[in-house]
Protein backbone atom coordinates (compact mmCIF):
# COMPACT_ATOMS: atom_id res chain seq x y z
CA UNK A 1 0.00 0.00 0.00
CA UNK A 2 1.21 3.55 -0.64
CA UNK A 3 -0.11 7.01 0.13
CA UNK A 4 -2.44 7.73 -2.87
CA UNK A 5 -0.96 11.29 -3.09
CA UNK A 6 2.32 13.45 -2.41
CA UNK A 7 2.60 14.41 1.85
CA UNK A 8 0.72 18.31 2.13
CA UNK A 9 -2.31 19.11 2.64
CA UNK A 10 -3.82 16.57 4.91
CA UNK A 11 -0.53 16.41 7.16
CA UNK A 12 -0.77 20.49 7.16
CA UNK A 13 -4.36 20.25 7.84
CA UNK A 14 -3.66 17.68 10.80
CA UNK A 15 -1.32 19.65 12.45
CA UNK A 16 -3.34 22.55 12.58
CA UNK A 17 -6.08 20.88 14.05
CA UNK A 18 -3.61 19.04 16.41
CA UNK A 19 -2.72 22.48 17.81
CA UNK A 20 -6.29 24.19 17.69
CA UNK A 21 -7.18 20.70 19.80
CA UNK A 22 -10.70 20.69 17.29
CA UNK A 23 -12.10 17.52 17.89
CA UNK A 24 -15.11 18.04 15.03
CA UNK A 25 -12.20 18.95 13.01
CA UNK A 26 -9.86 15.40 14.02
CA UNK A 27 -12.74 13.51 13.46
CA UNK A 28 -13.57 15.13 10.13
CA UNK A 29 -9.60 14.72 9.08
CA UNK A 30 -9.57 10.72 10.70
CA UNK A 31 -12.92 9.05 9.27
CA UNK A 32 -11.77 8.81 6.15
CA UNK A 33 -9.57 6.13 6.84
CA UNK A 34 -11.87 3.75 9.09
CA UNK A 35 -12.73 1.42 6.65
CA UNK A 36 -9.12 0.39 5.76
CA UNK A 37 -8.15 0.62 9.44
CA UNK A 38 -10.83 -1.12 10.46
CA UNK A 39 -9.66 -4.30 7.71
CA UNK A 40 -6.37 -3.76 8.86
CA UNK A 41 -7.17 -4.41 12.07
CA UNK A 42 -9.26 -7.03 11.21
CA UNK A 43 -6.47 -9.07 9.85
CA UNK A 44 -4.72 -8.75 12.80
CA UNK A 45 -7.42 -10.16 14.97
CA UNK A 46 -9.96 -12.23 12.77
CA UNK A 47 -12.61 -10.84 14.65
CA UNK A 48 -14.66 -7.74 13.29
CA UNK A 49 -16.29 -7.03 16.60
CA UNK A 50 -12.67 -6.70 18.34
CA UNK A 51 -11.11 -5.03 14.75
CA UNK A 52 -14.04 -2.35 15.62
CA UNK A 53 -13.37 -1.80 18.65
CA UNK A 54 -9.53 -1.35 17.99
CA UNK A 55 -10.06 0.93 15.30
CA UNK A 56 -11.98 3.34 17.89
CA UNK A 57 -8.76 2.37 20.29
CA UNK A 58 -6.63 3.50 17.41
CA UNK A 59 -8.53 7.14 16.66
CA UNK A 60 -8.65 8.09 20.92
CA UNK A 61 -4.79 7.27 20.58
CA UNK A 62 -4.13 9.08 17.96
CA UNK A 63 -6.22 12.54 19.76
CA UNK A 64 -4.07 11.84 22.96
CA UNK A 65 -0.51 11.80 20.74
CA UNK A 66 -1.58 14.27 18.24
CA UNK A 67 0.71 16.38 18.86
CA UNK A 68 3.80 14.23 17.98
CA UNK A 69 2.42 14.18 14.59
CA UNK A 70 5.37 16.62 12.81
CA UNK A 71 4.11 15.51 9.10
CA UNK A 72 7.45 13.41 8.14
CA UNK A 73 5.13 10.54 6.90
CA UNK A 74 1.91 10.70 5.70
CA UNK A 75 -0.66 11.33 7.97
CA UNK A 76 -2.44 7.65 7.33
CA UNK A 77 0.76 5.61 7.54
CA UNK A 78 1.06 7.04 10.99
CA UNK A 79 -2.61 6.01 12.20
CA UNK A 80 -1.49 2.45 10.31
CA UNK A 81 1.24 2.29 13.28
CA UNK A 82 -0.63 3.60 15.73
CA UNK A 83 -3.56 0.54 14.89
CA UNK A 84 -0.97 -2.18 14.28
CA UNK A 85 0.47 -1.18 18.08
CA UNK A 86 -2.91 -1.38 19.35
CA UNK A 87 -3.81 -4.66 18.03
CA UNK A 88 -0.46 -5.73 19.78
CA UNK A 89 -1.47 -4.40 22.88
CA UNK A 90 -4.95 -5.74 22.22
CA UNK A 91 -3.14 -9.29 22.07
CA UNK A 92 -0.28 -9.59 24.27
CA UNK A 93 -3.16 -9.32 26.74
CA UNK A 94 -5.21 -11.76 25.63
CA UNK A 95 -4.40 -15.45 26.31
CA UNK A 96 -7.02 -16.35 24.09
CA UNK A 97 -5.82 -15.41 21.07
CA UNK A 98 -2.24 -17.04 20.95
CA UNK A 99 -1.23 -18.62 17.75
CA UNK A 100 -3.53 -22.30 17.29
CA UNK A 101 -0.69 -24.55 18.09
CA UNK A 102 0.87 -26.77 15.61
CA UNK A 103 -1.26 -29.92 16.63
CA UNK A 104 -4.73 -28.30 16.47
CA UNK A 105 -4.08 -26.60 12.99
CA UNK A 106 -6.80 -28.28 11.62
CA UNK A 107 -9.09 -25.95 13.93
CA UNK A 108 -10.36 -22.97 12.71
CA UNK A 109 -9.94 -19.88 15.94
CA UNK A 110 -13.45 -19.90 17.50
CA UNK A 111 -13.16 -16.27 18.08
CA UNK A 112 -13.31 -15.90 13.98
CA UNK A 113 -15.89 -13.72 12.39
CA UNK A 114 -16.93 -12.52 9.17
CA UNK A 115 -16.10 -9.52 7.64
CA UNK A 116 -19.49 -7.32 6.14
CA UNK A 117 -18.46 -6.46 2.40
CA UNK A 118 -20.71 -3.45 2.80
CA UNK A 119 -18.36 -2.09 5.49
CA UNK A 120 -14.89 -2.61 3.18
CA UNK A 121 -13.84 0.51 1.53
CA UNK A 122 -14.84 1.66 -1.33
CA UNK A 123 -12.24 2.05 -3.63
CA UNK A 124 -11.79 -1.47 -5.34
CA UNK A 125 -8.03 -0.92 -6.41
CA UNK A 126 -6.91 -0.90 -2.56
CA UNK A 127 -4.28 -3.63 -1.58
CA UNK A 128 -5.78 -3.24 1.79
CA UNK A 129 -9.20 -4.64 0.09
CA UNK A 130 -7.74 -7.52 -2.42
CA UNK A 131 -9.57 -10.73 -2.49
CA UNK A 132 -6.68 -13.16 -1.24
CA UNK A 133 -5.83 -10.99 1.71
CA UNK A 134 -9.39 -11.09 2.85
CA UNK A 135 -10.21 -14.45 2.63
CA UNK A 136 -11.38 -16.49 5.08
CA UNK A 137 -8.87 -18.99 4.50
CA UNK A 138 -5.68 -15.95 4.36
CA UNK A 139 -7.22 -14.91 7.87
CA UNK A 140 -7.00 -18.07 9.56
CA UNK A 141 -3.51 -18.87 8.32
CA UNK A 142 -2.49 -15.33 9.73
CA UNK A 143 -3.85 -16.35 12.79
CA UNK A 144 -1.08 -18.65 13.26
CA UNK A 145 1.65 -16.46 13.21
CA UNK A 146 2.99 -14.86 17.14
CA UNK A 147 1.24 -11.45 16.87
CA UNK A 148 4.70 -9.63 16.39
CA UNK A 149 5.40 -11.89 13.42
CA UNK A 150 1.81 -11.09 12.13
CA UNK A 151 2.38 -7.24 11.93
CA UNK A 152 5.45 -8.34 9.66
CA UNK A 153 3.62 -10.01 7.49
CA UNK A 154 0.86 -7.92 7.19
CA UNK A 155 2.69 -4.66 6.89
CA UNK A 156 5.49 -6.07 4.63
CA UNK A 157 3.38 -8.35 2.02
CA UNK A 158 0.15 -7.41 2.46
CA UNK A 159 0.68 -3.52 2.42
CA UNK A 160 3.76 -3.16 0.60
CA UNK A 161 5.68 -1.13 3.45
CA UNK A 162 9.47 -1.26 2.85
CA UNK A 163 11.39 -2.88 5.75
CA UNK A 164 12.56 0.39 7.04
CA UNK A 165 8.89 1.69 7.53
CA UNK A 166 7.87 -1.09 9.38
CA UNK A 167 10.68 -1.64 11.27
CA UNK A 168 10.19 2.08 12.51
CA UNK A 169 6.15 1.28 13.04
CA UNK A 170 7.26 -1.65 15.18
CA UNK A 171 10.96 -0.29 16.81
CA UNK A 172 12.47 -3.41 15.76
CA UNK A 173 15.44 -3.33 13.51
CA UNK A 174 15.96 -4.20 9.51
CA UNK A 175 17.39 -7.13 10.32
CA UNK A 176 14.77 -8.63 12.32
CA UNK A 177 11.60 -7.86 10.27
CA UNK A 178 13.64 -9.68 7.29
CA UNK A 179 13.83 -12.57 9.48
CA UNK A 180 10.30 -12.14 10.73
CA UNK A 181 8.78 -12.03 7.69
CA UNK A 182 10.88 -14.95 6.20
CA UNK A 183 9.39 -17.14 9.05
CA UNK A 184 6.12 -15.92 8.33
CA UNK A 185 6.18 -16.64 4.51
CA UNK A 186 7.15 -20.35 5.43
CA UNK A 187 4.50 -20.69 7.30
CA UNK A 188 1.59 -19.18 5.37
CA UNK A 189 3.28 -21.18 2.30
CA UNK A 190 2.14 -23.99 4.65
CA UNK A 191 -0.87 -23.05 5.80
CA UNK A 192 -2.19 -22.07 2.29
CA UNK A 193 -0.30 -25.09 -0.40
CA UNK A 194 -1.18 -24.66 -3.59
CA UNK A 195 -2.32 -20.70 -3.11
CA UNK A 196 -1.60 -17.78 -5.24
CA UNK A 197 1.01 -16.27 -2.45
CA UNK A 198 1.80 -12.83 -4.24
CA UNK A 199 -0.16 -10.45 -2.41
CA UNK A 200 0.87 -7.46 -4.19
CA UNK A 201 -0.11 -8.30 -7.40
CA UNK A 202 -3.43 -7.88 -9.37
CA UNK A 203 -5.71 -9.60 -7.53
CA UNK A 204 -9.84 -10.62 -7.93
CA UNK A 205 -12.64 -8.38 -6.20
CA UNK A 206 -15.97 -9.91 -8.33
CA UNK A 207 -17.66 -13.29 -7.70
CA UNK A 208 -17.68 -15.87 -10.77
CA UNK A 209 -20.32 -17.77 -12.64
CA UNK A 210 -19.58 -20.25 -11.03
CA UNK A 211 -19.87 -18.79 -7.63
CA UNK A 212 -22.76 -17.30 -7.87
CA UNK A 213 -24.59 -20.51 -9.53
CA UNK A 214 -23.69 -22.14 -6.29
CA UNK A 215 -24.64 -19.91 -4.07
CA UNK A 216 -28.29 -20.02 -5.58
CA UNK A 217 -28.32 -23.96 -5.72
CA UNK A 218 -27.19 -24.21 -1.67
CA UNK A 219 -29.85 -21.98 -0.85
CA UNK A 220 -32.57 -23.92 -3.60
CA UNK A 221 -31.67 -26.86 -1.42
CA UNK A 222 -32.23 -25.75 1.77
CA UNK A 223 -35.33 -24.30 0.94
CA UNK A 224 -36.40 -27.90 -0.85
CA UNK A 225 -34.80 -29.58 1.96
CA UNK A 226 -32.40 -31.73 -0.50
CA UNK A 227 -30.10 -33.10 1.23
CA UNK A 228 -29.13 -35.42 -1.92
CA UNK A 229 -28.75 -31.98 -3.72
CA UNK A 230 -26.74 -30.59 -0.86
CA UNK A 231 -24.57 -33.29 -1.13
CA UNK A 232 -24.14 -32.68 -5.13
CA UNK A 233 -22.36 -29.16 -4.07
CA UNK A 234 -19.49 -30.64 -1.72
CA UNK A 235 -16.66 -31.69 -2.57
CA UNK A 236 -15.63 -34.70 -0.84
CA UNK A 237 -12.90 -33.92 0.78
CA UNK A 238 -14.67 -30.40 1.96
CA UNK A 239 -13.53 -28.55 5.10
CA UNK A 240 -16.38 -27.80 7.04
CA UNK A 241 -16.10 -25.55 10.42
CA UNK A 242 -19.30 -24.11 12.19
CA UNK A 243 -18.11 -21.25 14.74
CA UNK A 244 -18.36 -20.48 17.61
CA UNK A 245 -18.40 -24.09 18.60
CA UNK A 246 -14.82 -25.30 18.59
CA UNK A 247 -13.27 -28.34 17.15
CA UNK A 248 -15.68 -28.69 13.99
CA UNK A 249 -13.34 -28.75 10.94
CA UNK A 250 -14.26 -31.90 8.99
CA UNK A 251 -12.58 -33.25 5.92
CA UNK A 252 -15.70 -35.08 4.04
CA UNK A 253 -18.96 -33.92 2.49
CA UNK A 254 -20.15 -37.43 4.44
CA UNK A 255 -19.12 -36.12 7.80
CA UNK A 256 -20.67 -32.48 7.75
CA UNK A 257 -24.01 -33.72 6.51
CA UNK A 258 -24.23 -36.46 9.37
CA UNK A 259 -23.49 -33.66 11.53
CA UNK A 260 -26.02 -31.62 10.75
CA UNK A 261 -28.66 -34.03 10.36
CA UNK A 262 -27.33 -35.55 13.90
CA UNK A 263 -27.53 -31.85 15.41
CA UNK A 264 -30.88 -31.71 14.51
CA UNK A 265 -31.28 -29.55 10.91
CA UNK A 266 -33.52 -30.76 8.19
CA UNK A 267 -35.22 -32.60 11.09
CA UNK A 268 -38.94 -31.81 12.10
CA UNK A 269 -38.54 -27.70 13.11
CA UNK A 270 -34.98 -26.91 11.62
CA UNK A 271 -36.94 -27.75 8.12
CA UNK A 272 -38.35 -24.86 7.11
CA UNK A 273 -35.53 -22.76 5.30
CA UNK A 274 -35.23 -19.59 3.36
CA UNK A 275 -31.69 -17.63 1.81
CA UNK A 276 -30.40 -14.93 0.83
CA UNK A 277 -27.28 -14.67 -1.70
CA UNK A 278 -24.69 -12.15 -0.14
CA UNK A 279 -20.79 -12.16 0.18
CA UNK A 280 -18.53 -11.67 2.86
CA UNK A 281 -14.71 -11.51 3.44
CA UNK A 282 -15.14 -11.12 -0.70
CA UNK A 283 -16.46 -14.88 -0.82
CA UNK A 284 -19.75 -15.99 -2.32
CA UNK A 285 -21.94 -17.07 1.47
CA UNK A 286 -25.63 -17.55 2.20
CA UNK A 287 -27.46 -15.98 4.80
CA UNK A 288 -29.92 -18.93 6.26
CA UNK A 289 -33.14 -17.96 7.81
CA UNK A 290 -35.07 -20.60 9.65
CA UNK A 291 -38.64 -21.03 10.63
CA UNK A 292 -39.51 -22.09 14.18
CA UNK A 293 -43.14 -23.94 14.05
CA UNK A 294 -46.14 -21.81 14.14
CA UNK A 295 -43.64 -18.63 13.79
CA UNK A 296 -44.76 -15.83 11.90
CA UNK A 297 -41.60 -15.81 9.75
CA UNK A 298 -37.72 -16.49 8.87
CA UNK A 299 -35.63 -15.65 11.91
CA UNK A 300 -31.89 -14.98 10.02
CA UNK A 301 -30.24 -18.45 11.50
CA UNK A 302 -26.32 -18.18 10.35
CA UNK A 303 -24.50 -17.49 7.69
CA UNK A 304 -22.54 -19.97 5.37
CA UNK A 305 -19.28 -18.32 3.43
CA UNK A 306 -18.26 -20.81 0.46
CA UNK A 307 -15.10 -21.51 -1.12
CA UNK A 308 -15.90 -22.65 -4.59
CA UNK A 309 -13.66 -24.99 -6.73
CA UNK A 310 -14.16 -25.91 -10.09
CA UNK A 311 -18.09 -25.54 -9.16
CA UNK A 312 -18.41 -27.28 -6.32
CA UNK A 313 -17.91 -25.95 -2.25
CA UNK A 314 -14.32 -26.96 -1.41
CA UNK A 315 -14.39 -24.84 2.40
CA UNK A 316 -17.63 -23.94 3.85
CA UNK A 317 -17.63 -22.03 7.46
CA UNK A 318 -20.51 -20.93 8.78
CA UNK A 319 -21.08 -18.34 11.43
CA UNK A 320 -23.84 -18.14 14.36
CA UNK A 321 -25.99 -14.59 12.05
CA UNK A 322 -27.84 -13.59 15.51
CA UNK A 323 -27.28 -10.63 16.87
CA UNK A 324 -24.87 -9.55 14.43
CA UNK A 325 -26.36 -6.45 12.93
CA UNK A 326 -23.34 -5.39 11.45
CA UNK A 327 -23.36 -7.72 8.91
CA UNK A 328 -26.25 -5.76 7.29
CA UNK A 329 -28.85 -8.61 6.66
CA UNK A 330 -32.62 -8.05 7.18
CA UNK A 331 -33.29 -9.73 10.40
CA UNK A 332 -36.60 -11.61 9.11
CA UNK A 333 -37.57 -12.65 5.73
């Protein structure tokens, strides 16, 4: 990622405010960059409730050190430090959100959530807003570097900083961000084989054919209650995770439709289905709304994001949809 313009006005206009102390003004000159803070920060964490909450952590830091701003850098690579420092605050305190350890890598972080395409920003050319980096799939395997070792990574590859830059964003030295971010790249090579791994170049934003045609049968056979059709759509060897609950990746078709039907869907009041088409994290998903008997209408249920290959679902995770209003779905169909 670079700065879309030459250093000036906005860094002239920031200090300005800094020393009126304008807070209509800072939040005016700030806003602008949410969204892309707000995915940044989301990469870090793989949660967008805590990548919200960070982002606010990163704008109340930035009032209270305003005044260090001098305008040497651009005025959004310095809130991109000040976030990446708060999401490793945000972590070094939390036990819960260590790296998955090498013998449970086939578990998907139970504190992962979705991230709203609605809320990404708007400019489609962004870095900070390419397909591969927003995956579900890239997010997990970030998840599994030490948080220090994730900043690397995400600053280096994902936004194109030179080492210099981040090694001043994270006071480390040259020498060890090259090594961190060497690390990292073996490990993301493992955690995504057989992945495009060049962030930085052109990358998808728009959902295929193929994509979309299988987003419209999954929902057709809920709604039919097909479970033969269902089937049809998964890949045998599919990776299946349903979060929060922890320890759900499976590795067959077989095995997530036994699960379901054993936890009670397409049974006698989980049969009564309607869908939505929508995307998240830049994936093809369905939003599921169920039915309780005698209910007046389609309570939204979850929410399945889909990883199509060669027209079939290769990764589906679905996500607990209630009481997530952020993600922008009508509550009730």
């Amino acid at each position: 990622m670079t700065d879309a313009r030459p250093h000036g006005t906005d860094e002239a206009t920031f200090i300005a405010v800094a020393r009126s102390g304008d807070t209509a003004r800072f939040a005016l000159i700030t806003e602008r960059h949410r969204r892309e803070l707000q995915v940044h920060c989301y990469r870090m964490l793989a949660n967008y409730d805590d990548a919200q909450d960070m982002t606010q952590e990163t704008f109340l830091r930035a009032w209270h050190k305003r005044e260090s701003f001098k305008g040497h850098a651009a005025l959004r690579t310095w809130l991109y430090r000040i976030a990446t420092n708060v999401c490793l605050d945000f972590l070094e305190k939390r036990d819960d959100r260590t790296p998955v350890p090498a013998g449970l890598a086939d578990s998907e972080p139970g504190y992962l959530q979705p991230f709203p395409d609605r809320m990404l920003p708007e400019d489609p050319q962004e870095s900070v807003v390419a397909r591969e980096t927003i995956e579900l799939a890239f997010i997990v395997a970030v998840q599994r570097l030490p948080p220090r070792q994730r900043a690397v990574f995400v600053l280096r590859d994902v936004l194109g900083w030179p080492a210099p830059k981040a090694a001043d964003a994270l006071e480390l030295t040259v020498a060890s961000v090259t090594s961190a971010l060497q690390r990292a790249r073996v490990t993301m090579r493992e955690q995504l084989p057989g992945r495009r791994l060049d962030w930085r170049s052109p990358a998808t934003h728009e959902l295929s054919n193929d994509e979309r045609g299988v987003v419209k049968s999954y929902i057709d056979a809920h709604e039919r209650n097909d479970l033969d059709g269902l089937i049809s759509l998964l890949r045998d060897d599919l990776r299946f995770a349903m979060l929060p609950d922890p320890g759900t990746v499976t590795r067959t078709a077989g095995e997530a439709v036994d699960g379901w039907i054993s936890g009670g869907l397409f049974q006698r009041g989980h049969d009564d289905w309607r869908g939505l088409p929508t995307t998240v994290n830049r994936m093809p998903a369905a939003a599921l709304y169920l039915r309780a008997p005698g209910g007046p209408d389609h309570q939204l249920f979850a929410i399945a994001a889909l990883r199509v290959v060669d027209g079939k679902i290769a990764e589906l995770t679905g996500f607990d949809a209630t009481g997530k209003p952020w993600l922008g779905l009508p509550p009730a169909l």
